[in-house]
PDB file of N, CA and C in Angstrom:
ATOM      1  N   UNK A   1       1.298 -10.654 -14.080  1.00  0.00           N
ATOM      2  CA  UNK A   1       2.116  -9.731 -13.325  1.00  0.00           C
ATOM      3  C   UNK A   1       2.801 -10.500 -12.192  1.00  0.00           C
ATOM      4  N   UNK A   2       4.184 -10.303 -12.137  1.00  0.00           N
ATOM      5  CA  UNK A   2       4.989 -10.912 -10.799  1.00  0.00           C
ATOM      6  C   UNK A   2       4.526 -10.437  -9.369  1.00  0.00           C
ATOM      7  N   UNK A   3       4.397 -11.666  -8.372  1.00  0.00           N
ATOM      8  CA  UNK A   3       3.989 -11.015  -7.604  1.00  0.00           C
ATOM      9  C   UNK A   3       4.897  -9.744  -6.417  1.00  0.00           C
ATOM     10  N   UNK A   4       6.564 -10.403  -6.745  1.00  0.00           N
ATOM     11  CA  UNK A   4       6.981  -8.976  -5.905  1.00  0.00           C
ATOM     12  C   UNK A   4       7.131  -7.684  -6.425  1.00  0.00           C
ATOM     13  N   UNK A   5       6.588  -7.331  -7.668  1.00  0.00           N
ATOM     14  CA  UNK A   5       6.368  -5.930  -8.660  1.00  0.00           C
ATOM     15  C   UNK A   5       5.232  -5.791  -8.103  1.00  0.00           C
ATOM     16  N   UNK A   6       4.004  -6.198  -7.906  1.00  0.00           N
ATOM     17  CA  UNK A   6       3.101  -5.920  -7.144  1.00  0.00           C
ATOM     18  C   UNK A   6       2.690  -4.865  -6.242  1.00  0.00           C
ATOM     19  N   UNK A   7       3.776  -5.033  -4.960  1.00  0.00           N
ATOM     20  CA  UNK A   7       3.818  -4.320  -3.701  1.00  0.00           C
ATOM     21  C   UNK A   7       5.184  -3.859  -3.602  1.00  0.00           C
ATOM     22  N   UNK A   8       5.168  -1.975  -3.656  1.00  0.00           N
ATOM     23  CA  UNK A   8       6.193  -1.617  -3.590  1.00  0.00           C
ATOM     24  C   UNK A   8       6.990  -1.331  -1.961  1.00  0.00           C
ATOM     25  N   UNK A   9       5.987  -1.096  -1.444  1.00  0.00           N
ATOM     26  CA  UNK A   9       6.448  -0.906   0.241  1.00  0.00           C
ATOM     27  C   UNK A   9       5.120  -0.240   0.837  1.00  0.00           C
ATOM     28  N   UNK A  10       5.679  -0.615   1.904  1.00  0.00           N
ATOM     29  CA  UNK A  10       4.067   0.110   3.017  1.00  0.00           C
ATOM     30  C   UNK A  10       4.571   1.251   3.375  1.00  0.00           C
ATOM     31  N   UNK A  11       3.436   2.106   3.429  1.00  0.00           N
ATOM     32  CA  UNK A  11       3.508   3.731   3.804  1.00  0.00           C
ATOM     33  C   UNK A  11       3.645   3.857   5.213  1.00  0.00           C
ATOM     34  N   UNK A  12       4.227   3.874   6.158  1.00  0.00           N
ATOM     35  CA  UNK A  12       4.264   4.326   7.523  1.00  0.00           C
ATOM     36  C   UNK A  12       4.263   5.383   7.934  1.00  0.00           C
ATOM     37  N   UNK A  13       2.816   5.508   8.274  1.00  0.00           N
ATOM     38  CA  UNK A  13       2.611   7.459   8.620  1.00  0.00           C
ATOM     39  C   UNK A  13       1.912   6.639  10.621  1.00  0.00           C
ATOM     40  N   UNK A  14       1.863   8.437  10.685  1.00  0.00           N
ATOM     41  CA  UNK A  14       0.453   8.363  12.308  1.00  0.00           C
ATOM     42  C   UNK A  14      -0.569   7.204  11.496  1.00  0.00           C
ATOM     43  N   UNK A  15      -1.061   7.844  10.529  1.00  0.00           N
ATOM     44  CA  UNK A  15      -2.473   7.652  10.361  1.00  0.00           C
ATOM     45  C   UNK A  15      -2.790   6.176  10.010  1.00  0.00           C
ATOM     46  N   UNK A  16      -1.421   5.794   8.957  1.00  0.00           N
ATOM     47  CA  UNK A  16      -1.611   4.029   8.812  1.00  0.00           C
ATOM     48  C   UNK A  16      -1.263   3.495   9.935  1.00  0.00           C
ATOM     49  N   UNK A  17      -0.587   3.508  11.037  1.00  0.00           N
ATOM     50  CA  UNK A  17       0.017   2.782  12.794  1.00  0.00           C
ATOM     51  C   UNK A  17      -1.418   2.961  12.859  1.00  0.00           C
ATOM     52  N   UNK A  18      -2.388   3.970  13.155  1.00  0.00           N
ATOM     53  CA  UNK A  18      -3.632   3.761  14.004  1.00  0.00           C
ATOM     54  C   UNK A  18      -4.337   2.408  13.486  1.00  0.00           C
ATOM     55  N   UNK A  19      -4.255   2.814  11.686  1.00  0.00           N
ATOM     56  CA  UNK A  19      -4.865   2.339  11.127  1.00  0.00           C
ATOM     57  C   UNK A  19      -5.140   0.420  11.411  1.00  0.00           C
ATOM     58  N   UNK A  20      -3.232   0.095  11.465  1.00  0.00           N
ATOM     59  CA  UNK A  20      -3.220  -1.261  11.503  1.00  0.00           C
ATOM     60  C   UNK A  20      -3.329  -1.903  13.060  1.00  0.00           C
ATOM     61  N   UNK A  21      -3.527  -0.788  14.261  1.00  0.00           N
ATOM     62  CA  UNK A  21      -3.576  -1.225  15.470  1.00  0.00           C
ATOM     63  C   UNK A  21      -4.839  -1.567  15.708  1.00  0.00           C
ATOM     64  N   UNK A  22      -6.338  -0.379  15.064  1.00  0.00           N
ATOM     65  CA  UNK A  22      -7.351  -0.882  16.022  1.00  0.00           C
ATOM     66  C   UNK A  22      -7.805  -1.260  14.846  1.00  0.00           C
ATOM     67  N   UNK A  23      -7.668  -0.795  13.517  1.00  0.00           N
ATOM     68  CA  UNK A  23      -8.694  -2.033  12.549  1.00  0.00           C
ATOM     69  C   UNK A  23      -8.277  -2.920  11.501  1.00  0.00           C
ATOM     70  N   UNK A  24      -6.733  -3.558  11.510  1.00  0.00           N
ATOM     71  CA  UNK A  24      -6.459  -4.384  11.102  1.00  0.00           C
ATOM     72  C   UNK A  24      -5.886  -4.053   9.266  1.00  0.00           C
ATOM     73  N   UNK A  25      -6.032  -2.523   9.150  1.00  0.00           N
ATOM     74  CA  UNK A  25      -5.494  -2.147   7.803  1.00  0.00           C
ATOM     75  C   UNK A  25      -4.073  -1.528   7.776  1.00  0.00           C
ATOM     76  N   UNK A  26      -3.962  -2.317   6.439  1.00  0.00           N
ATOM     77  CA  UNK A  26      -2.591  -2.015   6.335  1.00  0.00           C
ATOM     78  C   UNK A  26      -2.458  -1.160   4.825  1.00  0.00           C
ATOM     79  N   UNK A  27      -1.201   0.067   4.946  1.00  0.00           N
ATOM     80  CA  UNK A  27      -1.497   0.825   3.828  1.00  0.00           C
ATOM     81  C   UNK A  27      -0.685   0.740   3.485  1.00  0.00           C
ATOM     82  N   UNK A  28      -0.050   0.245   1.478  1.00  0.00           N
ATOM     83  CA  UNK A  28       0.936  -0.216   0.671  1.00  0.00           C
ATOM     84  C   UNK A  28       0.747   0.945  -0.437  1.00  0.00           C
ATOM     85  N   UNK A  29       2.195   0.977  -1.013  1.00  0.00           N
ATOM     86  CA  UNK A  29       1.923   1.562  -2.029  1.00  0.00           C
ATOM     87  C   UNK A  29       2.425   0.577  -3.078  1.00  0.00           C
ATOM     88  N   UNK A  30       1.270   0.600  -4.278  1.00  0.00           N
ATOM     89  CA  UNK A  30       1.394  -0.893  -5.358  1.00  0.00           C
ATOM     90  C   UNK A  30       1.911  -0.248  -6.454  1.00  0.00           C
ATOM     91  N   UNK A  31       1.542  -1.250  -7.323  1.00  0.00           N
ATOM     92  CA  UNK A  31       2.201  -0.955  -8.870  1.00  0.00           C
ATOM     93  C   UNK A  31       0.980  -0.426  -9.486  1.00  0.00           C
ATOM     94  N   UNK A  32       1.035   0.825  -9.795  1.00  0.00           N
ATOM     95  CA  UNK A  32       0.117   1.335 -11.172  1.00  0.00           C
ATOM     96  C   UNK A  32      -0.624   0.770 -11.820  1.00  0.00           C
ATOM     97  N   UNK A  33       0.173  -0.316 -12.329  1.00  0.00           N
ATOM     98  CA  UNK A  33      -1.017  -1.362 -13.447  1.00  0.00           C
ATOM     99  C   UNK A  33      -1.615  -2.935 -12.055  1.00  0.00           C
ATOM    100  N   UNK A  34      -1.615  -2.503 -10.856  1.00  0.00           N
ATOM    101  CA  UNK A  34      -1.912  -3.940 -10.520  1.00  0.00           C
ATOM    102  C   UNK A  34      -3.692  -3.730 -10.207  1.00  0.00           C
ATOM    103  N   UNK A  35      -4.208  -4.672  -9.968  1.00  0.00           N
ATOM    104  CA  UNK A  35      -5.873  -4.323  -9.815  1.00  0.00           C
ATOM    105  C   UNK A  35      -5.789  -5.244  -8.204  1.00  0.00           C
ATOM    106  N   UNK A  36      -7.071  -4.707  -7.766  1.00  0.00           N
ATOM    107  CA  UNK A  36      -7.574  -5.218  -6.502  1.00  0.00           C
ATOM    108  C   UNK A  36      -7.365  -7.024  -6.410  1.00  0.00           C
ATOM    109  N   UNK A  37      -7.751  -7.566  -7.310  1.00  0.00           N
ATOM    110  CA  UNK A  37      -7.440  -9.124  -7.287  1.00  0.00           C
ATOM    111  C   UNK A  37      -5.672  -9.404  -7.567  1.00  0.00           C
ATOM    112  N   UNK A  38      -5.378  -8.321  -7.855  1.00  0.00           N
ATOM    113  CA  UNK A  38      -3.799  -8.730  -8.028  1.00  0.00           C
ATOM    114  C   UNK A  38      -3.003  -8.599  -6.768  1.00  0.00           C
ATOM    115  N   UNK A  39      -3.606  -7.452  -5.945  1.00  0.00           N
ATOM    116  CA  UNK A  39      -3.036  -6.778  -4.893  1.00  0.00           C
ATOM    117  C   UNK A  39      -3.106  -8.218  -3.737  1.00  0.00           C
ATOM    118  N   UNK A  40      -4.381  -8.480  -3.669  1.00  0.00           N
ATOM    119  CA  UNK A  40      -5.384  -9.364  -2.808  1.00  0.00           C
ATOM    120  C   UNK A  40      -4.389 -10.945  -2.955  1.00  0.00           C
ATOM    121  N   UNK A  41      -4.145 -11.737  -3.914  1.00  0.00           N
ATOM    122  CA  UNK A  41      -3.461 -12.912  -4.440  1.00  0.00           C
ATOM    123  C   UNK A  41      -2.090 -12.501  -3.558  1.00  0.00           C
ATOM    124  N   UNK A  42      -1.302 -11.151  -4.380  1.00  0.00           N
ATOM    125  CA  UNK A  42       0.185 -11.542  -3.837  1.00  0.00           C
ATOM    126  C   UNK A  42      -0.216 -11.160  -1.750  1.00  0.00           C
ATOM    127  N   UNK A  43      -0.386 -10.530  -1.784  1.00  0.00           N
ATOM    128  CA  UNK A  43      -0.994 -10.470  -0.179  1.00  0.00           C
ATOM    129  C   UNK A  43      -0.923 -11.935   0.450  1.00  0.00           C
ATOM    130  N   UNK A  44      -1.939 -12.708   0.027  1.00  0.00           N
ATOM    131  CA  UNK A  44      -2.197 -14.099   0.593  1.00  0.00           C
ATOM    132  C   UNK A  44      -0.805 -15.124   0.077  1.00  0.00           C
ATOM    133  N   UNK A  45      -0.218 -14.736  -0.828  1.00  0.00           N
ATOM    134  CA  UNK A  45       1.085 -15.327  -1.559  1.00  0.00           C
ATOM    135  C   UNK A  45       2.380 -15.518  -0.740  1.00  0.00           C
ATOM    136  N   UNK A  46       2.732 -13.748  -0.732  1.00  0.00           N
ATOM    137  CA  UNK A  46       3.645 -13.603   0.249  1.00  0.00           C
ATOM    138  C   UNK A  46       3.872 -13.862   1.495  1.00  0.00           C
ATOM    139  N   UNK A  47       2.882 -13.312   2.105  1.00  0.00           N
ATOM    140  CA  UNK A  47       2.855 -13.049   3.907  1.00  0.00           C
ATOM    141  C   UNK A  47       1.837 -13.763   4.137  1.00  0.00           C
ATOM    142  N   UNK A  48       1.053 -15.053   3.729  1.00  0.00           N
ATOM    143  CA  UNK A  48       0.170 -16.219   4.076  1.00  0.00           C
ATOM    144  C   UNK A  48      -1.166 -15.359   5.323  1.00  0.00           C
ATOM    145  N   UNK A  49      -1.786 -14.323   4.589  1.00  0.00           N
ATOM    146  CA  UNK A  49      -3.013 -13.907   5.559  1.00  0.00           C
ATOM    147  C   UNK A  49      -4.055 -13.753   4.710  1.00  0.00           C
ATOM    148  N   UNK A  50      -4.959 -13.705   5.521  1.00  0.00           N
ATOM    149  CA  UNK A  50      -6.719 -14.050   4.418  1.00  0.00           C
ATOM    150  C   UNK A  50      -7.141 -12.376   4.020  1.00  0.00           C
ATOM    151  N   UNK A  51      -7.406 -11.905   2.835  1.00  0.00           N
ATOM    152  CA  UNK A  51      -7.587 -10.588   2.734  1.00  0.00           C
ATOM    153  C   UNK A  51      -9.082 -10.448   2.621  1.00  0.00           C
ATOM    154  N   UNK A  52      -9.848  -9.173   3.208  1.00  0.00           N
ATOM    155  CA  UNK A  52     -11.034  -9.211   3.459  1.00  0.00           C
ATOM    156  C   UNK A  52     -11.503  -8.459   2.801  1.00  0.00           C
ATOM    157  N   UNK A  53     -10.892  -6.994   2.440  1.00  0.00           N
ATOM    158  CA  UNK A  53     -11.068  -6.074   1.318  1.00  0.00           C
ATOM    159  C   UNK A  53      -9.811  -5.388   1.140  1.00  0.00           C
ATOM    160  N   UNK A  54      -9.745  -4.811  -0.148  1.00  0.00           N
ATOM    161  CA  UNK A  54      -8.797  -3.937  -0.623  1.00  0.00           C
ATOM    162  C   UNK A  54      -9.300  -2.732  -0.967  1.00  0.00           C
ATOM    163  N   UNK A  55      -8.842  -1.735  -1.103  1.00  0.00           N
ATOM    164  CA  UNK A  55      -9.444  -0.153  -1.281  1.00  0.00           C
ATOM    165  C   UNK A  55      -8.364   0.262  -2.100  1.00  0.00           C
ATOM    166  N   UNK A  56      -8.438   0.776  -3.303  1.00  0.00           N
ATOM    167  CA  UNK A  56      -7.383   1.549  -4.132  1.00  0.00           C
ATOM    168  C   UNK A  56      -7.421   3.010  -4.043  1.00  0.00           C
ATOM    169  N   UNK A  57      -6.377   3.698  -3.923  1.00  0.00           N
ATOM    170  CA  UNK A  57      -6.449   5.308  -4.177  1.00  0.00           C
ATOM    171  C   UNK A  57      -5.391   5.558  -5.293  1.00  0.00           C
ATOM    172  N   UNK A  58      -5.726   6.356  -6.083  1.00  0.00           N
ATOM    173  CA  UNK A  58      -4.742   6.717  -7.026  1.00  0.00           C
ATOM    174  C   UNK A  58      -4.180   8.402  -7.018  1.00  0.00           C
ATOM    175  N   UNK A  59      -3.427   8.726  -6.238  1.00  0.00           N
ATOM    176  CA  UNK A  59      -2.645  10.204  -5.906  1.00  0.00           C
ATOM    177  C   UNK A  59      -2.197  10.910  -7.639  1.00  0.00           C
ATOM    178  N   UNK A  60      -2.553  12.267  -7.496  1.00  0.00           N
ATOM    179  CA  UNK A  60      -2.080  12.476  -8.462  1.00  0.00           C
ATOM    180  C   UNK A  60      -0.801  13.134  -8.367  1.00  0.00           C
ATOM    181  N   UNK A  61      -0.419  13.748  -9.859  1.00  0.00           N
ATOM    182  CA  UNK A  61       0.964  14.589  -9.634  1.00  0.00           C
ATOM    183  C   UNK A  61       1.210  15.960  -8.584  1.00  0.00           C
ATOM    184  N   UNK A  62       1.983  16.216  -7.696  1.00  0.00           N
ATOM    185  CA  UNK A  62       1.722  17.622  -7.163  1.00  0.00           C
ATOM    186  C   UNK A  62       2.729  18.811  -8.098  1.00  0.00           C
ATOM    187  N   UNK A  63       2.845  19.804  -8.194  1.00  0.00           N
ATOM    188  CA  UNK A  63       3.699  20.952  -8.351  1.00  0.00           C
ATOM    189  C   UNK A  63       3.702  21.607  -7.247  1.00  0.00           C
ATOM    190  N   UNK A  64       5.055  22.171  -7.170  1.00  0.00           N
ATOM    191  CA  UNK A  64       5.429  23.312  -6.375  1.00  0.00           C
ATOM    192  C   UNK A  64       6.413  24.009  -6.569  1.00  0.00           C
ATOM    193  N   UNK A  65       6.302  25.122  -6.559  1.00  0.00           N
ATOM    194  CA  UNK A  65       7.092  26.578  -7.071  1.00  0.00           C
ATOM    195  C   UNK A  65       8.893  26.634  -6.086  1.00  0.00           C
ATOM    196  N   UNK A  66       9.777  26.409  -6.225  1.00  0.00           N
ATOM    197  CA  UNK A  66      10.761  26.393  -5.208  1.00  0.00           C
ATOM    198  C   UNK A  66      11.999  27.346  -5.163  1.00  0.00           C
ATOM    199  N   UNK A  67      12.740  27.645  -5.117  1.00  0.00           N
ATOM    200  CA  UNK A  67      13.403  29.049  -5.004  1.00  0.00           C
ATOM    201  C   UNK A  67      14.206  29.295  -6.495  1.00  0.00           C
ATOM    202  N   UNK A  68      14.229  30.245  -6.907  1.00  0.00           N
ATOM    203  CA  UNK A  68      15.074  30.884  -8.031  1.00  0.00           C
ATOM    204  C   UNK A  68      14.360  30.199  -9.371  1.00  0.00           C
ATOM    205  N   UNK A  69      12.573  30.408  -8.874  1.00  0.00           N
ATOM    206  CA  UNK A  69      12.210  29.710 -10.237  1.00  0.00           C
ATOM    207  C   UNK A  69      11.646  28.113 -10.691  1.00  0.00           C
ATOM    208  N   UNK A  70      12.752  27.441  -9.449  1.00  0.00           N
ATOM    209  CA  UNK A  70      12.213  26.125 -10.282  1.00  0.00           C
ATOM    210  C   UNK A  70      11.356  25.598  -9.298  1.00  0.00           C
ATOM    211  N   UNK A  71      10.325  24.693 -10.495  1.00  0.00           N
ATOM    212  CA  UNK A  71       9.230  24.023 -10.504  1.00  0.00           C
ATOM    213  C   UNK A  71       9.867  22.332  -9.515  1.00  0.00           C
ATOM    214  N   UNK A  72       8.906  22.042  -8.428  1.00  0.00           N
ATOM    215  CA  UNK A  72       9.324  21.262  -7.985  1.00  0.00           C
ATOM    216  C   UNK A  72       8.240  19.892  -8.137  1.00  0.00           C
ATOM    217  N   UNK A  73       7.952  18.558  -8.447  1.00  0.00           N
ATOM    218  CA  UNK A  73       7.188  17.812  -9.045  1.00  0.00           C
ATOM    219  C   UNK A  73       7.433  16.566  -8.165  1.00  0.00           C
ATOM    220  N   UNK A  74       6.279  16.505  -7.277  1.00  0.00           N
ATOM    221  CA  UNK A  74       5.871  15.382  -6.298  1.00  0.00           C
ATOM    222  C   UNK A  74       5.464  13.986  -7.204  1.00  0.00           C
ATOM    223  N   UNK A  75       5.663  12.902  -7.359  1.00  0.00           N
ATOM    224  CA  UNK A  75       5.460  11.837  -8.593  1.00  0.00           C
ATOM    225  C   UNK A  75       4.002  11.408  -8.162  1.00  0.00           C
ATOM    226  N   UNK A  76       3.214  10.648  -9.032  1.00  0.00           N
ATOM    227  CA  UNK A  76       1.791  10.090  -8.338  1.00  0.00           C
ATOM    228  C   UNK A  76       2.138   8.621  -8.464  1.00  0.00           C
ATOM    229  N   UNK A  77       1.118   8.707  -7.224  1.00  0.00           N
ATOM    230  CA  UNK A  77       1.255   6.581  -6.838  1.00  0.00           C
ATOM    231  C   UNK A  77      -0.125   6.146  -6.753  1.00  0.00           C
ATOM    232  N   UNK A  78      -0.227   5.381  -6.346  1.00  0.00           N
ATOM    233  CA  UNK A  78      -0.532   4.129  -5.999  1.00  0.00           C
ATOM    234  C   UNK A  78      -0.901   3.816  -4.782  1.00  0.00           C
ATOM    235  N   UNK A  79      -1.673   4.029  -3.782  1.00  0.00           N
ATOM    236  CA  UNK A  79      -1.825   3.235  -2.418  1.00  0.00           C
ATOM    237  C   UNK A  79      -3.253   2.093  -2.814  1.00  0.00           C
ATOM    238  N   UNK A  80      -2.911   1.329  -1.789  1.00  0.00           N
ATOM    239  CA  UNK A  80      -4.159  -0.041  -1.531  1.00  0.00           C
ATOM    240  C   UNK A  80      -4.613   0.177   0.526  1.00  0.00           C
ATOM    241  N   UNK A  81      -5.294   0.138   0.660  1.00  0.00           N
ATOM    242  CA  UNK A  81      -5.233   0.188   1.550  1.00  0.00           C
ATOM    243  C   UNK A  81      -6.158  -0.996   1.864  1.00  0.00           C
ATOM    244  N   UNK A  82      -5.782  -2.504   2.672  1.00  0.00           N
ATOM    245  CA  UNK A  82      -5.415  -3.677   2.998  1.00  0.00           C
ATOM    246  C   UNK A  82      -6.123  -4.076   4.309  1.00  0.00           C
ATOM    247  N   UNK A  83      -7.785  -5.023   4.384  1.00  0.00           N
ATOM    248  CA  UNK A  83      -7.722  -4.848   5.623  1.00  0.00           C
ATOM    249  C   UNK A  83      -7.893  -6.272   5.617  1.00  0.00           C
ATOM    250  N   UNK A  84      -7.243  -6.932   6.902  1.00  0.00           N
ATOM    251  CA  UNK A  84      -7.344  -8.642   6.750  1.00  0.00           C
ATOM    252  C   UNK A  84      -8.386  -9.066   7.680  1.00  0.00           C
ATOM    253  N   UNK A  85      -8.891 -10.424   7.336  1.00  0.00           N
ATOM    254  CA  UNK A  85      -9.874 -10.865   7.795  1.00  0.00           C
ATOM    255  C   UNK A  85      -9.937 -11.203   9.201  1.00  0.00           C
ATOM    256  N   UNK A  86      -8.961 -11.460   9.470  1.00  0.00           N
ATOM    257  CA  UNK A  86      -8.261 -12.180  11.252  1.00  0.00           C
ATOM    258  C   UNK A  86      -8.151 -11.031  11.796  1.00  0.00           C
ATOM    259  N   UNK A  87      -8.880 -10.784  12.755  1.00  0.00           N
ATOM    260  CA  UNK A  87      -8.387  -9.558  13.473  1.00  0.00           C
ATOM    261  C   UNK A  87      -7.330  -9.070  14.582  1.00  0.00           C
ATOM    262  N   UNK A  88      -6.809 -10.553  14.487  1.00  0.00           N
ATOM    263  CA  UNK A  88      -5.973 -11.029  15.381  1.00  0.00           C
ATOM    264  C   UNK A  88      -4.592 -11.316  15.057  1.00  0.00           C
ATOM    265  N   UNK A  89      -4.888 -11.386  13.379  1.00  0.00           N
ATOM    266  CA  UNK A  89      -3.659 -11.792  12.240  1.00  0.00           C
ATOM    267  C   UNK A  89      -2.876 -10.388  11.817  1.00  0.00           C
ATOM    268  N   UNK A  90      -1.325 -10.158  11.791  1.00  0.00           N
ATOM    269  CA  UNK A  90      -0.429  -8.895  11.524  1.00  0.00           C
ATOM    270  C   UNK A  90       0.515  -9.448  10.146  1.00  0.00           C
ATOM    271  N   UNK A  91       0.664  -8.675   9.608  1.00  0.00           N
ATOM    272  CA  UNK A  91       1.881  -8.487   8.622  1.00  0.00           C
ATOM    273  C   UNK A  91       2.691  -8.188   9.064  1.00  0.00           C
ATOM    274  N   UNK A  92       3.674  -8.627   9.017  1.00  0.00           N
ATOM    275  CA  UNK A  92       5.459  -8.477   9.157  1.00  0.00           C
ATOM    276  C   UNK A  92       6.205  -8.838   7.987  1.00  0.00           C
ATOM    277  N   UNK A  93       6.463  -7.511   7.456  1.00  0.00           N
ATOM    278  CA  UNK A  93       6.716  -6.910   6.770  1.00  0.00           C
ATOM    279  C   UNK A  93       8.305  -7.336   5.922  1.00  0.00           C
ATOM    280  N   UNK A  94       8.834  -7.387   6.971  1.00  0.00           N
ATOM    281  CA  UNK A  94      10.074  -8.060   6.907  1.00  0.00           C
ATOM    282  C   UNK A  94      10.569  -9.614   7.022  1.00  0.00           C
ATOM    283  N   UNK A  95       9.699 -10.152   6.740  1.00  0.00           N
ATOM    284  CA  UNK A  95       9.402 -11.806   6.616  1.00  0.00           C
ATOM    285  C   UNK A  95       8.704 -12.020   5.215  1.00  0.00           C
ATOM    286  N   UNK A  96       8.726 -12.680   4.529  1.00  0.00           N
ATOM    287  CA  UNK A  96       7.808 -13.237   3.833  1.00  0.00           C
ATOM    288  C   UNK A  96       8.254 -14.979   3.567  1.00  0.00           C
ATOM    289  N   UNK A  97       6.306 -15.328   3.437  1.00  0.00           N
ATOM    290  CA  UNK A  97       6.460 -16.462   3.286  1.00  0.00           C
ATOM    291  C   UNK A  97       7.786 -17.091   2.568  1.00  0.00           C
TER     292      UNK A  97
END
């Protein structure tokens, strides 16, 4: 698997900012078919930081009912949620190695 199919973009909510301020995780949404050692490689590939664990969630499809009938269909993904070993070390996002 290539590594920029890998990582589709990071989720920027409240909850991932807390996340990457006081404990060093960062939350991506990946490719479907990638696994924890795939996620972990392009991580250290791209943006040159030591990965300490990875956490996968897999979202499913949503529905919702929307006016005059139609069915409205939220897609399912993919998050990793990314925490690096340096606690001192950041991703920037917009750089890569």
């Amino acid at each position: 698997m290539k590594l920029y199919s890998i990582i589709k973009k990071p989720i920027v909510t409240e909850k991932s900012s807390r996340s990457e301020m006081y404990h060093t995780t960062y939350v991506l949404e990946v490719s479907s078919e990638a696994t924890k050692i795939d996620i972990k490689k392009a991580i250290f590939e791209i943006y040159g930081v030591e990965v300490a664990s990875v956490t996968v969630l897999n979202t499913r499809e949503k529905h919702k009912n929307g006016k005059k009938g139609i069915t409205l269909r939220k897609r399912e993904s993919r998050k990793a949620y990314v925490t690096l070993k340096d606690k001192k070390a950041s991703i920037d996002f917009s750089i890569t190695k």
